[in-house]
Protein backbone atom coordinates (compact mmCIF):
# COMPACT_ATOMS: atom_id res chain seq x y z
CA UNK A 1 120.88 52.45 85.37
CA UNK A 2 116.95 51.55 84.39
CA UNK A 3 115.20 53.72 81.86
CA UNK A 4 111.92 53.72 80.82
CA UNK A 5 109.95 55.52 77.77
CA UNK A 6 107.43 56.73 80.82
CA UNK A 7 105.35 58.81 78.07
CA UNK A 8 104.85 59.56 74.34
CA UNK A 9 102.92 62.59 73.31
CA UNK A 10 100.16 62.27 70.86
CA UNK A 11 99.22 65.69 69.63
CA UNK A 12 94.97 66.31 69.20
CA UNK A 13 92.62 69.03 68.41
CA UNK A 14 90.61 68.13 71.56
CA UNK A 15 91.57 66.80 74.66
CA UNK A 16 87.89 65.79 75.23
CA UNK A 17 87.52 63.54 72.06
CA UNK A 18 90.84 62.01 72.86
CA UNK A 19 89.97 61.15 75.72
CA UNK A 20 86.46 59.38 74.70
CA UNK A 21 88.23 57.59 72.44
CA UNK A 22 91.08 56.09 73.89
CA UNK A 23 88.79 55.83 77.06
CA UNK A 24 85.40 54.58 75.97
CA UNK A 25 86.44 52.96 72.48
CA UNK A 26 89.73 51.28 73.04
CA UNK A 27 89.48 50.96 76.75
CA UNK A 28 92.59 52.90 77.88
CA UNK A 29 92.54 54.39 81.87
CA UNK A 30 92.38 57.71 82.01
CA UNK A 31 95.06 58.59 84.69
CA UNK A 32 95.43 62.01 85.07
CA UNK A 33 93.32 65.41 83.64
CA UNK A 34 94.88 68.09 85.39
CA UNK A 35 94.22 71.87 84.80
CA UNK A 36 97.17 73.45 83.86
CA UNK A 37 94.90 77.22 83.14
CA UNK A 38 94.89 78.60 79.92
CA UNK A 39 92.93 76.03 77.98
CA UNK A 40 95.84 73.45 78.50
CA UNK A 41 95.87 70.25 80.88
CA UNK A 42 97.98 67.38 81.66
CA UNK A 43 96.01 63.89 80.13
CA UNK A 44 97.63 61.09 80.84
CA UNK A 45 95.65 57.16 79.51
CA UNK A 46 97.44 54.13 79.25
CA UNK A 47 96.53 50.64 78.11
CA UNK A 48 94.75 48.68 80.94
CA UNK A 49 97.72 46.43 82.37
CA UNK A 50 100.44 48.73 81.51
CA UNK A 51 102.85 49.55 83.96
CA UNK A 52 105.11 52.10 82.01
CA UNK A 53 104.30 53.63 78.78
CA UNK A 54 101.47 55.85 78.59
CA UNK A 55 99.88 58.40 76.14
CA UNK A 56 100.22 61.87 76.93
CA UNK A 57 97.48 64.14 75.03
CA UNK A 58 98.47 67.24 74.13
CA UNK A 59 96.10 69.78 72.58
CA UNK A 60 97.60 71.01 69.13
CA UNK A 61 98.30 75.15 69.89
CA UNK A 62 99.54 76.68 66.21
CA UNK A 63 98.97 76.03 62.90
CA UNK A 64 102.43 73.79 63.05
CA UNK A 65 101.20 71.48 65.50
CA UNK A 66 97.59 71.31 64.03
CA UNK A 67 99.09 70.86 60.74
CA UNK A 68 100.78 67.70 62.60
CA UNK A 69 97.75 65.91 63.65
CA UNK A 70 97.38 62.29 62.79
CA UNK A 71 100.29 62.78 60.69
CA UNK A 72 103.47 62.54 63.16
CA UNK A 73 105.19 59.90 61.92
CA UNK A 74 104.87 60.87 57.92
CA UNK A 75 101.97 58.36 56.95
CA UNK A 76 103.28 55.43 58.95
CA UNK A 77 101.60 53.39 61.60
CA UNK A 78 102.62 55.17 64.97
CA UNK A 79 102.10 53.22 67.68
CA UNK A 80 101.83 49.39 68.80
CA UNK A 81 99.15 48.03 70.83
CA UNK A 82 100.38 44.36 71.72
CA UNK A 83 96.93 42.43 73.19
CA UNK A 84 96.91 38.85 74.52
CA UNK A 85 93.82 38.21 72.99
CA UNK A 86 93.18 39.69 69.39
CA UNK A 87 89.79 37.92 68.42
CA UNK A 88 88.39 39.19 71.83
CA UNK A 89 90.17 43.23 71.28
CA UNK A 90 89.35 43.33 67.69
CA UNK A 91 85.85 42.37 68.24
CA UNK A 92 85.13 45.09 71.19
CA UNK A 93 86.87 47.76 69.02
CA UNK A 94 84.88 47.05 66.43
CA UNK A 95 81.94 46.66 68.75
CA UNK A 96 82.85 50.45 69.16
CA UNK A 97 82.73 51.53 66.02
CA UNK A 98 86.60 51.76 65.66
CA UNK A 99 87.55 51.88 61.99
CA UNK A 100 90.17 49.37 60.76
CA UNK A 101 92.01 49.65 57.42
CA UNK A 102 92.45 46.55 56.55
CA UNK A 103 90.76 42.42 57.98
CA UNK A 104 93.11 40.65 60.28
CA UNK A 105 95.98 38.87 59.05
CA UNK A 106 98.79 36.68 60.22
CA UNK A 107 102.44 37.67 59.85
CA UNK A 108 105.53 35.68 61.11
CA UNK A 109 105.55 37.95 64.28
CA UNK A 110 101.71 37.53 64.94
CA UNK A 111 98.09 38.50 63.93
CA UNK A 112 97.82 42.40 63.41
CA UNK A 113 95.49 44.22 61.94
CA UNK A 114 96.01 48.32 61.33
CA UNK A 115 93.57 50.68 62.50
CA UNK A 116 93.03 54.76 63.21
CA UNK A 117 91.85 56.58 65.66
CA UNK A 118 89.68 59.59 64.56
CA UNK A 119 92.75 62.25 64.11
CA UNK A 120 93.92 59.91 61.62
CA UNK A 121 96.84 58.31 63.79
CA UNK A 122 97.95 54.86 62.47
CA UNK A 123 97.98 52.31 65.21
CA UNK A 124 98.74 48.49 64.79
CA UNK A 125 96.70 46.01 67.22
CA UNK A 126 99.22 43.60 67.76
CA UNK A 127 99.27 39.92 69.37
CA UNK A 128 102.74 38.87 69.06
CA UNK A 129 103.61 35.34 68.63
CA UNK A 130 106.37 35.53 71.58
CA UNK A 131 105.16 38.24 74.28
């Protein structure tokens, strides 16, 4: 049997400004905003290429889940995004105003550099040496 991690739920305080950024500063495709009625809806973006994984944004409802913004994974980076081109990626995102925490550097595995989106989510872009 095939599985697939189809989606992985990023937790915001406004599907909106998710949305603009993952959109119109890291160049994700928005794939679905659905209505669901009472102030929640289905968001679904994804990496341009990608043909499984996608983010799904969920609007933070209590003070639990607000409390959990850009903190889900206890201070760690939280998600990957592998590129085949960092120079050209880095560049645009920067372009964009997209605030990295540290300059680019080369590891055994590839050049990464770490950078957050504006809830304070860690997020490694990634060109992997094999991939």
């Amino acid at each position: 049997m095939a599985q697939t991690i189809a989606r992985i739920t990023l937790v915001v305080p406004d599907y909106d400004d998710a949305i603009a950024f993952y959109r119109d500063d890291i160049g994700f495709e928005l794939l679905e905003d659905v209505d669901l009625g009472d102030g929640k809806r289905w968001v679904v973006l994804r990496p341009p290429g990608a043909q499984e994984t996608a983010l799904l944004i969920a609007k933070a409802d209590g003070v639990g889940q607000v409390a959990a913004i850009g903190n889900q994974t206890g201070g760690r980076v939280s998600f990957f995004l592998f590129t085949d081109d960092f120079a050209r990626d880095h560049a645009a995102m920067l372009a964009k105003g997209v605030t990295f925490k540290e300059e680019p550097r080369h590891e055994p595995y590839g050049t990464v550099a770490v950078f957050s989106d504006p809830f304070g989510n860690l997020w490694d872009l990634l060109q992997p040496i094999n991939g």
